[in-house]
PDB file of N, CA and C in Angstrom:
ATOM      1  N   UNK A   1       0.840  -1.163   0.000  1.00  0.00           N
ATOM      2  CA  UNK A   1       0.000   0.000   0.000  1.00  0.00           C
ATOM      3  C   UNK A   1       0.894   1.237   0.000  1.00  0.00           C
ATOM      4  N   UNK A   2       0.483   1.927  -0.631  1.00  0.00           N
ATOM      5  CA  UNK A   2       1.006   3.870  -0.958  1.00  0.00           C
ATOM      6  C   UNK A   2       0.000   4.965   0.045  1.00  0.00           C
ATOM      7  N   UNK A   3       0.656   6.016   0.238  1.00  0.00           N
ATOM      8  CA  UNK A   3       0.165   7.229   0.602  1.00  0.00           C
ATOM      9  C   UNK A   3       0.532   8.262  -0.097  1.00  0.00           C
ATOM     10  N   UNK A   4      -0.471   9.017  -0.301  1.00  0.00           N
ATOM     11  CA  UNK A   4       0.375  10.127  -1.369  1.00  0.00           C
ATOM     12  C   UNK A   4      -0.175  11.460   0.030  1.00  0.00           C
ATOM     13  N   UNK A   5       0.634  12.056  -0.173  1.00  0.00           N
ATOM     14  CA  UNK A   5       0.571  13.677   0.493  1.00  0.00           C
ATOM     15  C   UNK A   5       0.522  14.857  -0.165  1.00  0.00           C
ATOM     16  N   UNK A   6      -0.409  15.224   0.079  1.00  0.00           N
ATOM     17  CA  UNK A   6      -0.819  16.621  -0.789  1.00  0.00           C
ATOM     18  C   UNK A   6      -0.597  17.861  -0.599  1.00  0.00           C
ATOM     19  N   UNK A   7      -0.506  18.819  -0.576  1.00  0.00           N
ATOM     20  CA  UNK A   7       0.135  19.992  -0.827  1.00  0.00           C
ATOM     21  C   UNK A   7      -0.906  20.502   0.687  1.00  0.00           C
ATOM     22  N   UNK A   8      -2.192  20.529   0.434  1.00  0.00           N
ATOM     23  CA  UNK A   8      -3.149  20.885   1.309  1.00  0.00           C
ATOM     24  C   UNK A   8      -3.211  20.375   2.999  1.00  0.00           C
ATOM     25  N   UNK A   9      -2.280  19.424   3.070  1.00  0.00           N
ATOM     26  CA  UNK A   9      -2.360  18.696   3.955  1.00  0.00           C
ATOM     27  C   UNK A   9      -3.094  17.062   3.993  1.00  0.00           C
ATOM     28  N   UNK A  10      -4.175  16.662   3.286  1.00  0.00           N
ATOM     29  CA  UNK A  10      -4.781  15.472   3.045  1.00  0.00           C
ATOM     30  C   UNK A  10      -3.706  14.198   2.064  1.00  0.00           C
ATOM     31  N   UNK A  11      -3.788  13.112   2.889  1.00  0.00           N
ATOM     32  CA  UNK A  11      -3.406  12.235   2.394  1.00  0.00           C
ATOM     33  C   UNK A  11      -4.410  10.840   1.808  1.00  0.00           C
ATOM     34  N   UNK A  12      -3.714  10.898   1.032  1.00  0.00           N
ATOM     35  CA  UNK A  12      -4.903   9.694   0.091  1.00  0.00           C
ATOM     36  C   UNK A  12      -4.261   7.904  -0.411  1.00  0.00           C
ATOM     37  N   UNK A  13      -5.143   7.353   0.688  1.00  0.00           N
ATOM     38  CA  UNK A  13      -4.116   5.697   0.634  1.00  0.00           C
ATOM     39  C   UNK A  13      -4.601   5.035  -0.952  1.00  0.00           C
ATOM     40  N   UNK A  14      -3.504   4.721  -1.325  1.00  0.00           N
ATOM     41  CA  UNK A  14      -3.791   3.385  -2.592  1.00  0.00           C
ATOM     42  C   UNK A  14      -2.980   2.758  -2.652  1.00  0.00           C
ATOM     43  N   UNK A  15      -3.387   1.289  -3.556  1.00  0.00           N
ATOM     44  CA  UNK A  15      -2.965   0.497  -3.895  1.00  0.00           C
ATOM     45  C   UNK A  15      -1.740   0.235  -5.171  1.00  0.00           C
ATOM     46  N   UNK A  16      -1.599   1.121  -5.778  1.00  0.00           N
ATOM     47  CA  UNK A  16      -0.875   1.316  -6.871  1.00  0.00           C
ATOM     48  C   UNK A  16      -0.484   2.600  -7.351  1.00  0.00           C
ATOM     49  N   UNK A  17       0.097   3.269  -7.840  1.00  0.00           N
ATOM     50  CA  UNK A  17       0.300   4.556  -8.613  1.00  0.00           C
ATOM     51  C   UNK A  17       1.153   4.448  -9.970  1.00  0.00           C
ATOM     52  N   UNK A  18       0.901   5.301 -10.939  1.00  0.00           N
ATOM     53  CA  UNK A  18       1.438   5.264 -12.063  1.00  0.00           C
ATOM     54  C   UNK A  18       1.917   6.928 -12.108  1.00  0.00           C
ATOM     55  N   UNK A  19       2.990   7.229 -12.500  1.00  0.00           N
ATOM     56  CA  UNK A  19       3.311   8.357 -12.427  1.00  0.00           C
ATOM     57  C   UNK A  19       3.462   8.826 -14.274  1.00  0.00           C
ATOM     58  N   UNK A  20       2.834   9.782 -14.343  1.00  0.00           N
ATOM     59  CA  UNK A  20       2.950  10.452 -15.869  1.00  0.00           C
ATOM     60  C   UNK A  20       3.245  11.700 -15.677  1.00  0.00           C
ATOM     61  N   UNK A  21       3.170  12.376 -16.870  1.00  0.00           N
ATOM     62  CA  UNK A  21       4.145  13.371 -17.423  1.00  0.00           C
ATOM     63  C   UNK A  21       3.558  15.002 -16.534  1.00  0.00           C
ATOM     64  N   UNK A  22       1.968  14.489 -16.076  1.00  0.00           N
ATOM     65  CA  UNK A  22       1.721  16.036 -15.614  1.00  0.00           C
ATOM     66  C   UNK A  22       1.021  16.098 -13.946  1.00  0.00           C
ATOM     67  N   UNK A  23       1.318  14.331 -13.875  1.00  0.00           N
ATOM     68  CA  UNK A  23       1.018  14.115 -12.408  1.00  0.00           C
ATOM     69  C   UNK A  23       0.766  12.502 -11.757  1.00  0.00           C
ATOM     70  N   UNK A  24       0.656  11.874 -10.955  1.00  0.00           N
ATOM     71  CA  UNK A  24       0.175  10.781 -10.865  1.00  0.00           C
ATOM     72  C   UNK A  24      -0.807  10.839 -10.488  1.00  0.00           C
ATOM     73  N   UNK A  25      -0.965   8.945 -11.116  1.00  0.00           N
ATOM     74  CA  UNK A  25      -2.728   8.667 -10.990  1.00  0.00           C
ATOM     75  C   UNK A  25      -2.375   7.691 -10.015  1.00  0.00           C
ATOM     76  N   UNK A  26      -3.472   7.669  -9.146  1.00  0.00           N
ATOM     77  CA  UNK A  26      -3.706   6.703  -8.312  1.00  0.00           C
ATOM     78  C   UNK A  26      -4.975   5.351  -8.095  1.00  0.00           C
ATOM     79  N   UNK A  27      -4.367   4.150  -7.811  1.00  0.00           N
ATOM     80  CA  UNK A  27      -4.955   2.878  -8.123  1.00  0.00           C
ATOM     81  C   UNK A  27      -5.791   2.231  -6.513  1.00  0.00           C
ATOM     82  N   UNK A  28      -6.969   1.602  -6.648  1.00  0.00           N
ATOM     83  CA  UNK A  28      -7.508   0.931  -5.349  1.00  0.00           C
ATOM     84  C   UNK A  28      -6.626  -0.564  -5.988  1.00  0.00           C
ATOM     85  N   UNK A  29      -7.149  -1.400  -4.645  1.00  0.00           N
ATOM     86  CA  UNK A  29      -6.936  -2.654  -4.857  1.00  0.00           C
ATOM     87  C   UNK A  29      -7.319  -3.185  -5.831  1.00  0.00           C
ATOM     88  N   UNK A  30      -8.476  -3.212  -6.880  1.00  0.00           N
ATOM     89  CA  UNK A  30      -9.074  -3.124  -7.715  1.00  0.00           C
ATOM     90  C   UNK A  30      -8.415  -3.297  -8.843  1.00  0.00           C
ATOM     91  N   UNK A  31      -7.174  -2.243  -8.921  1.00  0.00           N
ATOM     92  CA  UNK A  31      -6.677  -1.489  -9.644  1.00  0.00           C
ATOM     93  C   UNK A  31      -7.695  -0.933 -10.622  1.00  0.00           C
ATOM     94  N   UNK A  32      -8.859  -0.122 -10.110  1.00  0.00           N
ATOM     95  CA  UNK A  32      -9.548   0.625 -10.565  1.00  0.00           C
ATOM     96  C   UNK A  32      -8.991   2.377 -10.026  1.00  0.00           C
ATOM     97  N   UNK A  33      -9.019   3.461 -11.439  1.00  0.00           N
ATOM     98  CA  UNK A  33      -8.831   4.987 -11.089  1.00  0.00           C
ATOM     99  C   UNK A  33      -9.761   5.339  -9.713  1.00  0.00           C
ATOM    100  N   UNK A  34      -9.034   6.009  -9.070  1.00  0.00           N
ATOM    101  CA  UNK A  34      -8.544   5.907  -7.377  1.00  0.00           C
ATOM    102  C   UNK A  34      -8.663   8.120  -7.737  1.00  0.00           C
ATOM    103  N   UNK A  35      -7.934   8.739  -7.836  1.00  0.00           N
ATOM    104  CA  UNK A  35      -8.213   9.763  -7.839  1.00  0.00           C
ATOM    105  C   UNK A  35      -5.958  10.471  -9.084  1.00  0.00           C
ATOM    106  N   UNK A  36      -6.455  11.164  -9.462  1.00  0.00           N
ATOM    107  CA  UNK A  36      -5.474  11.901 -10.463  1.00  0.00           C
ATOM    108  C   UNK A  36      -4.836  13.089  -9.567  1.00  0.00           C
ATOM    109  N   UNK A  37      -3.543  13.315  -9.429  1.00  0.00           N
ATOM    110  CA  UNK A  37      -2.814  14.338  -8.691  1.00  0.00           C
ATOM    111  C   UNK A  37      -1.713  15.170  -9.475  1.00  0.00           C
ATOM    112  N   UNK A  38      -2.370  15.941  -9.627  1.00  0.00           N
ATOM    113  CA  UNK A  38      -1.037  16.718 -10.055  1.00  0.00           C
ATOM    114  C   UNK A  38       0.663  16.782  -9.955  1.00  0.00           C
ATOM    115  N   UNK A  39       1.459  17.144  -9.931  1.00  0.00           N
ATOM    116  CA  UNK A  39       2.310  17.450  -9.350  1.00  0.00           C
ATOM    117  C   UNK A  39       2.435  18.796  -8.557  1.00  0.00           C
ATOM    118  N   UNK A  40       1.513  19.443  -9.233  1.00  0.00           N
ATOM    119  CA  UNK A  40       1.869  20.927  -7.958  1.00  0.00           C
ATOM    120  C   UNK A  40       1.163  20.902  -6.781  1.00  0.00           C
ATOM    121  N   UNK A  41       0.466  19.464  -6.724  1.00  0.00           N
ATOM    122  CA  UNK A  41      -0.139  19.354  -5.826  1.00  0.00           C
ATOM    123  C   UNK A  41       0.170  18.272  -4.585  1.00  0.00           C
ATOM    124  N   UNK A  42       0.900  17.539  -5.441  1.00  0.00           N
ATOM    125  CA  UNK A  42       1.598  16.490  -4.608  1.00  0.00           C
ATOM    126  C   UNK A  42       2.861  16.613  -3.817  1.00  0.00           C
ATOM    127  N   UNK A  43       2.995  16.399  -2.151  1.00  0.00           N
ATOM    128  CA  UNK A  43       4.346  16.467  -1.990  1.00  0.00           C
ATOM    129  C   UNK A  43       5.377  15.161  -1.686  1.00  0.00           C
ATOM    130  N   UNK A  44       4.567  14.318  -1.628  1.00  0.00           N
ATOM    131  CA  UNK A  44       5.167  12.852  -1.276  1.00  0.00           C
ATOM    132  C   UNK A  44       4.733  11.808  -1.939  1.00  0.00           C
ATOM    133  N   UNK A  45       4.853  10.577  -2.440  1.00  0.00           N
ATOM    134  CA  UNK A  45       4.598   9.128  -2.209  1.00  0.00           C
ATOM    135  C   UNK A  45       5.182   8.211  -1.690  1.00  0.00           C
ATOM    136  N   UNK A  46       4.230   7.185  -0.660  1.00  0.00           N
ATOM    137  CA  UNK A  46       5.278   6.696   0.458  1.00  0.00           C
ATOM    138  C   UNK A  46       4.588   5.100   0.383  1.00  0.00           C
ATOM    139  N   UNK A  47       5.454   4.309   0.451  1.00  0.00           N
ATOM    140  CA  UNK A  47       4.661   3.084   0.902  1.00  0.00           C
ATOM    141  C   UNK A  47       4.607   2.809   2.212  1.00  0.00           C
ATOM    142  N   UNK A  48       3.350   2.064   2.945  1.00  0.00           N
ATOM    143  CA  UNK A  48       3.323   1.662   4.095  1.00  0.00           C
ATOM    144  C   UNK A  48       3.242   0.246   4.220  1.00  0.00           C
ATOM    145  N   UNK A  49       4.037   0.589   5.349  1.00  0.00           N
ATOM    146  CA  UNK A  49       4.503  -0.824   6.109  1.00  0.00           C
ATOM    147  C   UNK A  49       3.388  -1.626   6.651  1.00  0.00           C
ATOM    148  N   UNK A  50       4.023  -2.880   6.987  1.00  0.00           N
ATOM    149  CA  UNK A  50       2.781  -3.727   7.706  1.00  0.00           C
ATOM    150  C   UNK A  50       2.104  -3.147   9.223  1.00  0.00           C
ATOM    151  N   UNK A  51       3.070  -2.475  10.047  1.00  0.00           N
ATOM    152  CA  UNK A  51       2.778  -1.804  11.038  1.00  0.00           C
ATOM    153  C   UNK A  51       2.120  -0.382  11.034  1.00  0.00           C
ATOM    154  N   UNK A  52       1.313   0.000   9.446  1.00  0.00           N
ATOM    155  CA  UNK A  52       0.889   1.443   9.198  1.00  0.00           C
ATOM    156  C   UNK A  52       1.626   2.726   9.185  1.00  0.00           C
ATOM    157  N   UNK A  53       2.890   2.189   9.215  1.00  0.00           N
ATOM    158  CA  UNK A  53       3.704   3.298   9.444  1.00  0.00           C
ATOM    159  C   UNK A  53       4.357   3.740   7.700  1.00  0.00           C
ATOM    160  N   UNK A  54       3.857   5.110   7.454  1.00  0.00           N
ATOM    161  CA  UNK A  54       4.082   5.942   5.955  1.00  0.00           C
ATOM    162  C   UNK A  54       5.944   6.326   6.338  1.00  0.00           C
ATOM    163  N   UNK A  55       6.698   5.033   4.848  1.00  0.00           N
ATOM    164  CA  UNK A  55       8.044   5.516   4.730  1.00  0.00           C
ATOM    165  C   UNK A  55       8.008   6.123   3.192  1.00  0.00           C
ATOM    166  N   UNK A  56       8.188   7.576   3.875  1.00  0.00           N
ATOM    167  CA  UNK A  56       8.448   8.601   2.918  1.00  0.00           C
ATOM    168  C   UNK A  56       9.975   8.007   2.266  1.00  0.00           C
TER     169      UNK A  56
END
């Protein structure tokens, strides 16, 4: 699992991410579209550990 961190403060958990040219998209377990992030909007992607803990 991923966390992405947003510029605003809100973080948004998924399952996958694909990173493109004007931002990443983000994936559920599903691997169904999860929500689209910019880059000027994004400040992190992190995977988490089995213990919930986000390594930036």
């Amino acid at each position: 699992m991923f966390k992405a961190q947003l510029t605003d403060g809100e973080q948004i958990e998924c399952e996958d991410y694909e990173v493109g040219d004007n931002g990443i998209t983000l994936f559920d377990a599903d691997n169904s579209f999860l929500a689209f992030v910019p880059y000027a909007h994004l400040l992190y992607v992190g995977r988490v550990d089995e213990n919930g803990r986000t390594l930036w």
